[in-house]
Protein backbone atom coordinates (compact mmCIF):
# COMPACT_ATOMS: atom_id res chain seq x y z
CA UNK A 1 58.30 23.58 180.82
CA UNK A 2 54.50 22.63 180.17
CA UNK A 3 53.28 22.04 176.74
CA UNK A 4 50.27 23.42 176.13
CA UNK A 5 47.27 21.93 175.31
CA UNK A 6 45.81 21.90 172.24
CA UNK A 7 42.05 22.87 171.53
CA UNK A 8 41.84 22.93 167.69
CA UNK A 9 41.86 18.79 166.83
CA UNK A 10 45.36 18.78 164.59
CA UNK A 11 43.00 17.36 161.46
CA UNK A 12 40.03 19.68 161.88
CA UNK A 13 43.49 22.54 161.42
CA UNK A 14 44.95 21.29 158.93
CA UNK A 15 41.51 20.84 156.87
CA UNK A 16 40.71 24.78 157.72
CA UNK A 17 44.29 25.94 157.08
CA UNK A 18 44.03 23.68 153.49
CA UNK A 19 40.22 25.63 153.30
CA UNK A 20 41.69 29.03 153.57
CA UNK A 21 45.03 28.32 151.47
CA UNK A 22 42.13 26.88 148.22
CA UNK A 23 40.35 29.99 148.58
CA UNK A 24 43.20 32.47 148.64
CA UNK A 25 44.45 30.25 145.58
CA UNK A 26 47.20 28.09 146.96
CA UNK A 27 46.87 24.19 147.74
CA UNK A 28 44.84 21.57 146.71
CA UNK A 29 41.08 22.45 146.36
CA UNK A 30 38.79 20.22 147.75
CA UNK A 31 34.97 19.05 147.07
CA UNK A 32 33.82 22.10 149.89
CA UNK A 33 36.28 24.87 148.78
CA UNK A 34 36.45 26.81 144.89
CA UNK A 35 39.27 28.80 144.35
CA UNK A 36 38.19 32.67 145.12
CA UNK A 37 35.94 32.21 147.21
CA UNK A 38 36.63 33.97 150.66
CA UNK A 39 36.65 31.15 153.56
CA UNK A 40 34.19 31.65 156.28
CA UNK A 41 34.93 33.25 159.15
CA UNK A 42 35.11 29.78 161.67
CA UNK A 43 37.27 28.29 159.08
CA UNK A 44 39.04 31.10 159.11
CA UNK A 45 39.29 31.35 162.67
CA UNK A 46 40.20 27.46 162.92
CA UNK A 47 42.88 28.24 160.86
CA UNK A 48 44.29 31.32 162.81
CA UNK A 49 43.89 28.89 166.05
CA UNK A 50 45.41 26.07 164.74
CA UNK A 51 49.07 27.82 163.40
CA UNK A 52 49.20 29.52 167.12
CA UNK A 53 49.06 26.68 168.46
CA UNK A 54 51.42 25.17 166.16
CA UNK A 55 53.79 28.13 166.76
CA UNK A 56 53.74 27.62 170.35
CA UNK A 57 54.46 23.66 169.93
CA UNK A 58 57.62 24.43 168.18
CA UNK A 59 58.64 27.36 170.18
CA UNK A 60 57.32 27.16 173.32
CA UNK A 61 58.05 30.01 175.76
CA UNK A 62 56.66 33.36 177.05
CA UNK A 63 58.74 35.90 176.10
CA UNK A 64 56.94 36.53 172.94
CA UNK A 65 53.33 37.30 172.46
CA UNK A 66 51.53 37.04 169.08
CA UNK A 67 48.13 38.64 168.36
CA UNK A 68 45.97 37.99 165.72
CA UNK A 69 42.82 39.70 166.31
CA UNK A 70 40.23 38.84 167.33
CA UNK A 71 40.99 35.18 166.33
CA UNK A 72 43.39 34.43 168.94
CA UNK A 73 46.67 35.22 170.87
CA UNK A 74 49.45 32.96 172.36
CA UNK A 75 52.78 33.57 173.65
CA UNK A 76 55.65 31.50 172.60
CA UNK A 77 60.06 31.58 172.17
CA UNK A 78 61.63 30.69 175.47
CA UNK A 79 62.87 33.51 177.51
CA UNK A 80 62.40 35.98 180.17
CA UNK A 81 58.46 34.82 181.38
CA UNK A 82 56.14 38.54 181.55
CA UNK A 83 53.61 38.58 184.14
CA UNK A 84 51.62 41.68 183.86
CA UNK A 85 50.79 44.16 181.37
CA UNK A 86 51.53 44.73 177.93
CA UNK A 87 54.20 42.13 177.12
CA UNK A 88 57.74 43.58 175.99
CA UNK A 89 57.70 41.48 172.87
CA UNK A 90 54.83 41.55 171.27
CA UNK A 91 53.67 41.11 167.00
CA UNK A 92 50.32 41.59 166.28
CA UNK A 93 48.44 41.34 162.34
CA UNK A 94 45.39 40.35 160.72
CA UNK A 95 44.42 36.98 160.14
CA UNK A 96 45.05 36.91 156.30
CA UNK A 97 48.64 38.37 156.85
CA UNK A 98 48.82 36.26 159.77
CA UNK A 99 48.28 32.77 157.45
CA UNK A 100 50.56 34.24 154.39
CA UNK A 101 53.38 34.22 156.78
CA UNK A 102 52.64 30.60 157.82
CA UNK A 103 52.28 29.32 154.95
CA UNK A 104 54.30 31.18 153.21
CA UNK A 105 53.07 33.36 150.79
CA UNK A 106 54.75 35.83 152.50
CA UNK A 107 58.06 36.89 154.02
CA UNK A 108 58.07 37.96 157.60
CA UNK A 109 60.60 40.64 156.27
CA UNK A 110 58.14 41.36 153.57
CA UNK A 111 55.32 41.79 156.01
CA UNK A 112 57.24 44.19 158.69
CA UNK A 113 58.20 46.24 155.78
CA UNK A 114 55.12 46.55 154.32
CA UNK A 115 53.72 47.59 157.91
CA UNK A 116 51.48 44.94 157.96
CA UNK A 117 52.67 43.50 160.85
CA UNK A 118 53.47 45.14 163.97
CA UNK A 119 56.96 44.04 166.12
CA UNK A 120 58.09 45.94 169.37
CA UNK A 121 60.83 44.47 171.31
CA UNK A 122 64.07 42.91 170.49
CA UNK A 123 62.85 39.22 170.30
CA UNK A 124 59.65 40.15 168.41
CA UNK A 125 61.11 38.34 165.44
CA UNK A 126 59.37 35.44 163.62
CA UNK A 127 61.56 34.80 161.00
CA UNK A 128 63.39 32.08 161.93
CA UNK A 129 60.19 29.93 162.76
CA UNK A 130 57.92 31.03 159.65
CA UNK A 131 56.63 29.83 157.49
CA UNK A 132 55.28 26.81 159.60
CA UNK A 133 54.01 24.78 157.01
């Protein structure tokens, strides 16, 4: 199976997802970032990037698709390979839901239960591969 390449430079991700985790009040706070503060949206988005892509390096496949609009998309967990249309497996959330599940913050039980993240299919399931970091 091909690997995917990654765009987001592994440093330049971990410095956005660190960004976003200061200003949501979790991790270490650095000269750029005060606590509170909401990050902007291309650190943001750099973060979003960067944990699909890390998702996809540790579960590479195509039988799931995860959406995070409109920051990015990626399909991942081996299994049967979709070609066209609307995926069978697909989770889709915001991007703030999106990083408390990587890193954490929040349960992937948590977050289907609370409806804020949306699972059809029986191997749209996360929980075994979150949090990432």
């Amino acid at each position: 199976m091909a690997i995917a390449r990654r765009r987001i430079d592994l440093a330049e991700g971990r410095a956005a997802l660190a960004a976003w985790q200061a200003a949501v009040g979790q991790g270490t706070v650095g000269p750029e970032t005060v606590p509170g503060t909401p990050p902007s949206r291309t650190v943001l988005a750099t973060a979003v990037r960067y944990s699909l892509e890390e998702l996809t390096a540790r579960a590479p496949g195509n039988s799931v698709e995860v959406r995070v609009p409109p920051f990015g998309v990626t399909q991942c967990v081996e299994g049967p390979r979709h070609t066209r249309g609307t995926p069978p497996n697909v989770i889709e959330c915001d991007a703030a839901t999106w990083l408390a599940m990587v890193t954490g913050r929040l349960a992937w039980s948590d977050a289907v239960d609370a409806g804020r993240v949306a699972a059809s299919g029986l191997r749209a399931d996360l929980s075994e591969l979150l949090p990432l970091l």
